[in-house]
PDB file of N, CA and C in Angstrom:
ATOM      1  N   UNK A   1     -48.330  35.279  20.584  1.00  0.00           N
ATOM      2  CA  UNK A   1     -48.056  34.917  19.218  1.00  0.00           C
ATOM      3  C   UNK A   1     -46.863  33.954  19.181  1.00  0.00           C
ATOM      4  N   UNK A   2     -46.852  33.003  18.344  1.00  0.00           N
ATOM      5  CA  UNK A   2     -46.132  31.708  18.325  1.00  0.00           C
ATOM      6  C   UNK A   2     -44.389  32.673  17.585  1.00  0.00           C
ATOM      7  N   UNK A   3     -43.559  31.716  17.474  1.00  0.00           N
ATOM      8  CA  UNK A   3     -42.601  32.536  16.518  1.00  0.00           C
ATOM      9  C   UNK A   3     -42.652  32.213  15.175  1.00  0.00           C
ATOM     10  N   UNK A   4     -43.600  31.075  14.515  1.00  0.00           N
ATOM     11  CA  UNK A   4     -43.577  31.022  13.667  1.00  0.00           C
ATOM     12  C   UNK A   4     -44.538  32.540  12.656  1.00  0.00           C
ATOM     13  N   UNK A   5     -45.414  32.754  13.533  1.00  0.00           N
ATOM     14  CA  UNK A   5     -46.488  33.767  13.129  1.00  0.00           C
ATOM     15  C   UNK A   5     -45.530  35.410  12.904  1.00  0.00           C
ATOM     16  N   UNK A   6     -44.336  35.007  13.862  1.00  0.00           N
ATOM     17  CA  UNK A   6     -43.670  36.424  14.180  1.00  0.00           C
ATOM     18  C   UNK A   6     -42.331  36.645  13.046  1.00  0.00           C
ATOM     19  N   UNK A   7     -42.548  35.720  11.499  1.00  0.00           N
ATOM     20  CA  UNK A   7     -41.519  35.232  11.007  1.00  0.00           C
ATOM     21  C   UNK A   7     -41.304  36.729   9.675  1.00  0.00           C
ATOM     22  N   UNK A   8     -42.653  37.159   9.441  1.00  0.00           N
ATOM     23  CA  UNK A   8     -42.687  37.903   8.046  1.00  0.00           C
ATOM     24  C   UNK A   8     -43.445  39.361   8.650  1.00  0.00           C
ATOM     25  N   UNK A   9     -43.243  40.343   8.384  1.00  0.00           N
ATOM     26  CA  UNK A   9     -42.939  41.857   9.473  1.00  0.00           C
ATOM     27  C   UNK A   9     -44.864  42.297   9.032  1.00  0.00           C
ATOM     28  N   UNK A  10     -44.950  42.066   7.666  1.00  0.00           N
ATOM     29  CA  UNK A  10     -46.410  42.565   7.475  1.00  0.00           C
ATOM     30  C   UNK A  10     -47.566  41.636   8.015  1.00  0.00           C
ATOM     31  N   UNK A  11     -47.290  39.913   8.555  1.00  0.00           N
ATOM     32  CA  UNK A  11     -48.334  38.993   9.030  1.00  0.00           C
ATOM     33  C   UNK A  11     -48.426  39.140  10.336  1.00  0.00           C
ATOM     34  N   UNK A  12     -47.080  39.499  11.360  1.00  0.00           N
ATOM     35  CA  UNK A  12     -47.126  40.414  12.423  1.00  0.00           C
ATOM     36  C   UNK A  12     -47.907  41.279  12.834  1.00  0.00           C
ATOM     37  N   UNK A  13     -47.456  42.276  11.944  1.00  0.00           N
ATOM     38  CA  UNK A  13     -48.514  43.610  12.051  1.00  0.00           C
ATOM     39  C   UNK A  13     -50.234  43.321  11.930  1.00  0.00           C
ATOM     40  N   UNK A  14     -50.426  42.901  11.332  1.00  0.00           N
ATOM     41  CA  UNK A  14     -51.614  42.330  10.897  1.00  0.00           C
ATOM     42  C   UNK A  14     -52.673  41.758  12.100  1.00  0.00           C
ATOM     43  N   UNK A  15     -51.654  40.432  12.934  1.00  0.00           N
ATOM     44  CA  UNK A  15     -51.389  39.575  13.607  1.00  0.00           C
ATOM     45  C   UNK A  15     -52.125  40.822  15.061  1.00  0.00           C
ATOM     46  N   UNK A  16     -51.126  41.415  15.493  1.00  0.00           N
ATOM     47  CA  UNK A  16     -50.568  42.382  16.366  1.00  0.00           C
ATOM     48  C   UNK A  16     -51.781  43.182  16.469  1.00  0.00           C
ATOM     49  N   UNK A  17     -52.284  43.954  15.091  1.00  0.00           N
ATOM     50  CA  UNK A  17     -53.458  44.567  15.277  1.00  0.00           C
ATOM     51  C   UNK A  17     -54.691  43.985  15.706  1.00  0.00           C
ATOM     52  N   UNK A  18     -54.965  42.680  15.269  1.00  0.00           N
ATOM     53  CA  UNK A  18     -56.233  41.710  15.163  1.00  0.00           C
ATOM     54  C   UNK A  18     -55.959  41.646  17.093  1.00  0.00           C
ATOM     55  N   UNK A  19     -55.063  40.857  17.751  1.00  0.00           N
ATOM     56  CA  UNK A  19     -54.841  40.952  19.212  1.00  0.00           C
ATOM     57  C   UNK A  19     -55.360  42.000  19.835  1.00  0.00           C
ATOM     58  N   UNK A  20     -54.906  43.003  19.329  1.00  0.00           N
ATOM     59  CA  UNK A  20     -55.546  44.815  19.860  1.00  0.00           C
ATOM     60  C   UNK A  20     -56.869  44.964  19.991  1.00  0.00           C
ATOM     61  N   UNK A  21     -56.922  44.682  19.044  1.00  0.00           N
ATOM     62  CA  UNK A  21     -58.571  45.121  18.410  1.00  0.00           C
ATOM     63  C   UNK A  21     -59.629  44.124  19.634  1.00  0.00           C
ATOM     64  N   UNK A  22     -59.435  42.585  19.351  1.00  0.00           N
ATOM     65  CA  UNK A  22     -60.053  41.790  20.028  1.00  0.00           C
ATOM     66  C   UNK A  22     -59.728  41.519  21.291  1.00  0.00           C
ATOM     67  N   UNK A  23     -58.635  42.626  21.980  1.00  0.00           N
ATOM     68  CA  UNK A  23     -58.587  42.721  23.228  1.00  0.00           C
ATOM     69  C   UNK A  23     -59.206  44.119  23.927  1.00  0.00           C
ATOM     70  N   UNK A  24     -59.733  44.502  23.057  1.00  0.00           N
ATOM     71  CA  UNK A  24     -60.614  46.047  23.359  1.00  0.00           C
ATOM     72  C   UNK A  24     -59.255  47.574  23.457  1.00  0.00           C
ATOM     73  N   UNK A  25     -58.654  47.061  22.799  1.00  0.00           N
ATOM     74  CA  UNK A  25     -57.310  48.228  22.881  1.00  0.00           C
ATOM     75  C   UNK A  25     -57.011  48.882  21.795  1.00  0.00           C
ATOM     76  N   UNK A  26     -58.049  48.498  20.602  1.00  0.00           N
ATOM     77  CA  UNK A  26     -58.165  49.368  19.583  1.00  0.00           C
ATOM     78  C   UNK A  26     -59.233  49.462  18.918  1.00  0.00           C
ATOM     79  N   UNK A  27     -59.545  50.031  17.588  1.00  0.00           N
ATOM     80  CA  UNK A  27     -60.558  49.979  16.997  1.00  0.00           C
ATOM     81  C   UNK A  27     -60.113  49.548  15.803  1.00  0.00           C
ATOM     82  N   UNK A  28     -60.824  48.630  14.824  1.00  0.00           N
ATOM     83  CA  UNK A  28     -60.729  48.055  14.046  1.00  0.00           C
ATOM     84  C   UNK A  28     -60.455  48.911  13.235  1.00  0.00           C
ATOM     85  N   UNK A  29     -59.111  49.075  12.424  1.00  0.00           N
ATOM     86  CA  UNK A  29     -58.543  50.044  10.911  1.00  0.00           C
ATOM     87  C   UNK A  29     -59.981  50.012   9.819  1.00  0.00           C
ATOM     88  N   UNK A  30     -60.106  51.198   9.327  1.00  0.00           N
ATOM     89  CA  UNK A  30     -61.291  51.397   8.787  1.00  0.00           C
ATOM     90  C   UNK A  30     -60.379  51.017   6.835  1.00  0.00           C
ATOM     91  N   UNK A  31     -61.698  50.144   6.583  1.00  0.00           N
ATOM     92  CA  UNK A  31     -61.424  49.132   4.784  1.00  0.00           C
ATOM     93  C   UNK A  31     -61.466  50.690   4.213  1.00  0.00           C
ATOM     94  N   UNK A  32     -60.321  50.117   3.346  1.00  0.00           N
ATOM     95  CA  UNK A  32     -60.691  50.664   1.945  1.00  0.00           C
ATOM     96  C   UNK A  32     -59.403  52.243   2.110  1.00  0.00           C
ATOM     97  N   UNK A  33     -58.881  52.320   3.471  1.00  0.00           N
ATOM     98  CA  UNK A  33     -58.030  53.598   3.085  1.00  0.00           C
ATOM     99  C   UNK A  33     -56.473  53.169   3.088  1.00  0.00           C
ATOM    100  N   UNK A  34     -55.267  53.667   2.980  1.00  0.00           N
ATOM    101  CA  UNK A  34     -54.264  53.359   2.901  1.00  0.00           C
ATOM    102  C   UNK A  34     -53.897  53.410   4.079  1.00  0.00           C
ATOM    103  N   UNK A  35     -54.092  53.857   5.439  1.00  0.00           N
ATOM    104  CA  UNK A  35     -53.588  52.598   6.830  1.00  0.00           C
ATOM    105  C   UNK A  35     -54.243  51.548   6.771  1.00  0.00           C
ATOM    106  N   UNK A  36     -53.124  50.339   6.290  1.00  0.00           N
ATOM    107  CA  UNK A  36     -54.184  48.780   6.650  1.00  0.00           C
ATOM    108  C   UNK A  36     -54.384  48.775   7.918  1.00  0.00           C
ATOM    109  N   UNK A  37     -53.419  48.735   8.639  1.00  0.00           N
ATOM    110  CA  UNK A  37     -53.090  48.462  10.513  1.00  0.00           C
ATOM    111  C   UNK A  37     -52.843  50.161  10.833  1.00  0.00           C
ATOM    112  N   UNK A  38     -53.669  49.882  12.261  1.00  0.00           N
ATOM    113  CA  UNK A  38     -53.399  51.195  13.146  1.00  0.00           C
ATOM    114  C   UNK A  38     -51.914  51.266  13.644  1.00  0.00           C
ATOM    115  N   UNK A  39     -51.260  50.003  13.657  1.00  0.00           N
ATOM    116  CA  UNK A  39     -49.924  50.023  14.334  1.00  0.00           C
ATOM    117  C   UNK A  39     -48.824  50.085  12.982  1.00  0.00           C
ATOM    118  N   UNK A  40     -49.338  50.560  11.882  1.00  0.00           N
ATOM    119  CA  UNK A  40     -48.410  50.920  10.783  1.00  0.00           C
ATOM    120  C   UNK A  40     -47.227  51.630  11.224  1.00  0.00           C
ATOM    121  N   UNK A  41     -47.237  52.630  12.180  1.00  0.00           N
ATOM    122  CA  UNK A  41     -46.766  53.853  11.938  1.00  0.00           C
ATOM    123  C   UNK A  41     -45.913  53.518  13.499  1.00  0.00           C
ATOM    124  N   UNK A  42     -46.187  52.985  14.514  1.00  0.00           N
ATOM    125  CA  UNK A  42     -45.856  52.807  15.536  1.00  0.00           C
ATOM    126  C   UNK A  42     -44.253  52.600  15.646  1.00  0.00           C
ATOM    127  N   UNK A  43     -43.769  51.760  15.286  1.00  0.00           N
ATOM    128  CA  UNK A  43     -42.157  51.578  15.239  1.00  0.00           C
ATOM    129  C   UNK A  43     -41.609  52.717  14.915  1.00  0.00           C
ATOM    130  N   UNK A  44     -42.002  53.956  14.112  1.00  0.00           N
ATOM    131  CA  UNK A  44     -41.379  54.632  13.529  1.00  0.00           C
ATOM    132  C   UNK A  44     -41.233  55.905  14.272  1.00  0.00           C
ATOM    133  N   UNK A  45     -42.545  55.953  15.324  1.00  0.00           N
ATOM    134  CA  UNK A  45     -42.294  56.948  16.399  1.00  0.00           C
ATOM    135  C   UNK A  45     -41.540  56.111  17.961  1.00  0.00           C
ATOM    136  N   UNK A  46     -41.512  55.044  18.091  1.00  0.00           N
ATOM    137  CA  UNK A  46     -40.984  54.783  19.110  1.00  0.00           C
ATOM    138  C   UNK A  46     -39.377  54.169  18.683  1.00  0.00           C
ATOM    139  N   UNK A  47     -38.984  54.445  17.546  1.00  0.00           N
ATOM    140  CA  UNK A  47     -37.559  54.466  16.964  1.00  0.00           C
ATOM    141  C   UNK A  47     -37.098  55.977  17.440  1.00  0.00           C
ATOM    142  N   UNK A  48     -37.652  57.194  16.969  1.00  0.00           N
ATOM    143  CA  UNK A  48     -37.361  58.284  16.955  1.00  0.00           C
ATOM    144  C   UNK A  48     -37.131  58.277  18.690  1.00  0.00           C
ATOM    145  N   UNK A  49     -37.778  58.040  19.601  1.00  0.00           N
ATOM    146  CA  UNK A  49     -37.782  58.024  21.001  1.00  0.00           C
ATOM    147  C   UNK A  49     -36.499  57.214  21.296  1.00  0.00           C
ATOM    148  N   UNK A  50     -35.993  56.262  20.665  1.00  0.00           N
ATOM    149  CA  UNK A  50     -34.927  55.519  21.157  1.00  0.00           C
ATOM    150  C   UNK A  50     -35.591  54.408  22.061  1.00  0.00           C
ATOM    151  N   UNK A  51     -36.552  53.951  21.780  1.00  0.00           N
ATOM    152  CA  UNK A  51     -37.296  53.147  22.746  1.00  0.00           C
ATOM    153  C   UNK A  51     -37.095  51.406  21.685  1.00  0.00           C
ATOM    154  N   UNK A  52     -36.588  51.254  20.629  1.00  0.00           N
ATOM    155  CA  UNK A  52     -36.609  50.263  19.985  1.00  0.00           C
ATOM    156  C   UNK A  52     -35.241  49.746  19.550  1.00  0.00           C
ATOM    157  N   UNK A  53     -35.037  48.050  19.844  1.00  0.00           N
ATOM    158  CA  UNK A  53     -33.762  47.913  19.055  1.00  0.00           C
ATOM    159  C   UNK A  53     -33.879  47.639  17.523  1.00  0.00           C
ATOM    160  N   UNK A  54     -33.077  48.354  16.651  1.00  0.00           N
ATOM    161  CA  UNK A  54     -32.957  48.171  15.223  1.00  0.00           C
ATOM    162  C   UNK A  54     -32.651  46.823  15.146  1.00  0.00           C
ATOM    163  N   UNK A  55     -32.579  46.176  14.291  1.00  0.00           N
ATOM    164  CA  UNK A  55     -32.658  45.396  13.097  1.00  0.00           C
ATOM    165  C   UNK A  55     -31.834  45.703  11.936  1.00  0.00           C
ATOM    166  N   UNK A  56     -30.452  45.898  11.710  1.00  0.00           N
ATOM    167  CA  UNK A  56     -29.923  46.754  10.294  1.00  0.00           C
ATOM    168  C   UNK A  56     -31.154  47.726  10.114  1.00  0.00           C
ATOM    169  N   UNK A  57     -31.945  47.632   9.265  1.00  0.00           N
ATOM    170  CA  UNK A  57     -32.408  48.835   8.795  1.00  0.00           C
ATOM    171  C   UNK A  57     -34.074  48.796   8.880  1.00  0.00           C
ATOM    172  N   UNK A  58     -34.408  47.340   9.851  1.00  0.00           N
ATOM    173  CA  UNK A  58     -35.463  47.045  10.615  1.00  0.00           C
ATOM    174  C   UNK A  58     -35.769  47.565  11.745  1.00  0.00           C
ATOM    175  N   UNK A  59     -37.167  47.904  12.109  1.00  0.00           N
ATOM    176  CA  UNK A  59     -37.191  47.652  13.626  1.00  0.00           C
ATOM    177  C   UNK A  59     -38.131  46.474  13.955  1.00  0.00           C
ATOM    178  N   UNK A  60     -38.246  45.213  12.942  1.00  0.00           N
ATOM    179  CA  UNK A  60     -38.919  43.872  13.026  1.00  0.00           C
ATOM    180  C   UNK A  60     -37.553  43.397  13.023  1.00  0.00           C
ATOM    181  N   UNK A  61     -37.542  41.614  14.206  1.00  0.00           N
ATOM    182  CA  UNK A  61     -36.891  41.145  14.075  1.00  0.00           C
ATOM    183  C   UNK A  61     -37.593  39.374  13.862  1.00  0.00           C
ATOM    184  N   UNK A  62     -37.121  39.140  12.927  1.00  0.00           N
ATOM    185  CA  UNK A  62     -37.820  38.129  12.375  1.00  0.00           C
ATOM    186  C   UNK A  62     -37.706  36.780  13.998  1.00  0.00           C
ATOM    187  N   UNK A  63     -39.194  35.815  14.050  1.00  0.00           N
ATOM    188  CA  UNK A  63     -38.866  35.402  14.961  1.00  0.00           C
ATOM    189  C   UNK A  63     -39.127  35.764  16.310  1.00  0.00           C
ATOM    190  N   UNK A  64     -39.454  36.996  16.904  1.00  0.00           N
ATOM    191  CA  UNK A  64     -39.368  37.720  18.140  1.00  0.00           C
ATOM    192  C   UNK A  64     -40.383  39.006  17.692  1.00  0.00           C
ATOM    193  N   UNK A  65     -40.391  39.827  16.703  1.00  0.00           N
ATOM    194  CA  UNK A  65     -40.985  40.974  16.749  1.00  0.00           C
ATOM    195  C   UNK A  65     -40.290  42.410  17.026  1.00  0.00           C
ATOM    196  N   UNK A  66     -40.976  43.017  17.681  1.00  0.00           N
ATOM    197  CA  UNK A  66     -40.884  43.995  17.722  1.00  0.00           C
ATOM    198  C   UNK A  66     -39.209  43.877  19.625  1.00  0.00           C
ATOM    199  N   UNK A  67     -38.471  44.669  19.345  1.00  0.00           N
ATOM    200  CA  UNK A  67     -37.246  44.001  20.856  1.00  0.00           C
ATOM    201  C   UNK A  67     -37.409  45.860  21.328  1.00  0.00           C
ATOM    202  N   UNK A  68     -38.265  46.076  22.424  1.00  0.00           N
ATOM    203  CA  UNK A  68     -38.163  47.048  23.198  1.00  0.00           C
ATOM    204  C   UNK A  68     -36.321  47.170  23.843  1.00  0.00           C
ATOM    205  N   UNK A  69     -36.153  48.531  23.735  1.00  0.00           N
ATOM    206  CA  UNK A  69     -34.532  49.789  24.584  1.00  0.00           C
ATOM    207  C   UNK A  69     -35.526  49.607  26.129  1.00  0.00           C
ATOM    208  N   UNK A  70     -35.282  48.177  27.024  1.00  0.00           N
ATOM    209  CA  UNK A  70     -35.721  48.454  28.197  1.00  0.00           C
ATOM    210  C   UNK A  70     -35.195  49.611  29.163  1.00  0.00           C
ATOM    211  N   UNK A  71     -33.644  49.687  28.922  1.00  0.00           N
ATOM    212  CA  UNK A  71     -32.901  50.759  29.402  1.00  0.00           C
ATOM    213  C   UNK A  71     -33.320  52.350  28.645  1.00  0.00           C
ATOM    214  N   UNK A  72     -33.689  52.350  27.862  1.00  0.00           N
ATOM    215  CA  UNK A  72     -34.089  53.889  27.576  1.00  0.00           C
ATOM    216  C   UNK A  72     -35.482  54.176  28.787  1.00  0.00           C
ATOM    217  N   UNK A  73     -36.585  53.375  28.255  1.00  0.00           N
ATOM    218  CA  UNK A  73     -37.746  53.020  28.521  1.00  0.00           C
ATOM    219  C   UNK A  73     -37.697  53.333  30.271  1.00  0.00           C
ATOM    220  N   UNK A  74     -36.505  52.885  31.036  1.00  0.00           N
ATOM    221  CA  UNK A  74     -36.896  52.657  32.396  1.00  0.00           C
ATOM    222  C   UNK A  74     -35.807  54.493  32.573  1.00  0.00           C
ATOM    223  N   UNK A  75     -35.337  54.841  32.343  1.00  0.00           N
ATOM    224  CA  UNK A  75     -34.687  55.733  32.227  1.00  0.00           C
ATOM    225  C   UNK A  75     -35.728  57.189  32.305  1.00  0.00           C
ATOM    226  N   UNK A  76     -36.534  56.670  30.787  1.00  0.00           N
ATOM    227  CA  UNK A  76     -37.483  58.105  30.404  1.00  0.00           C
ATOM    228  C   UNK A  76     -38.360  57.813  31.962  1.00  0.00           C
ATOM    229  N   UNK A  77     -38.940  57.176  32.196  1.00  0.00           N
ATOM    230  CA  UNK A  77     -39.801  56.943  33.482  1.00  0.00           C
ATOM    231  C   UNK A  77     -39.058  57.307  34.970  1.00  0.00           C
ATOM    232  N   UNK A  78     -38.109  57.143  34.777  1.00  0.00           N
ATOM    233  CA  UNK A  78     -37.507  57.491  36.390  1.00  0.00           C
ATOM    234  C   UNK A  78     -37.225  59.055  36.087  1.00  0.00           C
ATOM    235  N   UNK A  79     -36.872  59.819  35.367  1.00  0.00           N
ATOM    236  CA  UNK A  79     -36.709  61.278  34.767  1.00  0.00           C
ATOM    237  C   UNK A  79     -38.380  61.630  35.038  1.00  0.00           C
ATOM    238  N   UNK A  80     -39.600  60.867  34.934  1.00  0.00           N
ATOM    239  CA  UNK A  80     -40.743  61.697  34.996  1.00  0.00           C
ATOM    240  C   UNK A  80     -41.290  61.577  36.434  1.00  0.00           C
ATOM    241  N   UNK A  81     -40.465  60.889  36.977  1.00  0.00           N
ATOM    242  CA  UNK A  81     -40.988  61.213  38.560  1.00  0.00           C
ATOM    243  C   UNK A  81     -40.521  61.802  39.235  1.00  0.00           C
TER     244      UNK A  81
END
């Protein structure tokens, strides 16, 4: 995704899901219910994990997206081996 595409947090998501989907890594969000995107909810459990850098009161950063805690991330993984 370009950075212009990565500029507004809901064309992202959107963006992000459509990639998923047409890369066989998800299933297309079913019309008509209140999850638009399967990845609605995603930031909000991998915030709780400490796996994401905030944004003030984001975990979108306009420009870039979503900025993975590589240091948590490589941390939780060396603890599971």
């Amino acid at each position: 995704m370009s950075a212009e595409q990565k500029q507004k947090h809901g064309d992202f998501k959107h963006l992000l899901d459509e990639g998923l989907e047409q890369g066989g890594y998800i299933r297309a969000a079913p019309q008509g219910l209140a999850k638009e995107t399967f990845v609605r909810d995603e930031p909000k459990y991998r915030n709780q994990l400490g796996l994401l850098e905030v944004n003030g009161k984001s975990y979108f950063h306009p420009g870039v997206g979503y900025v993975f805690n590589w240091r948590m991330i490589v941390s939780m993984v060396d603890q599971s081996t």
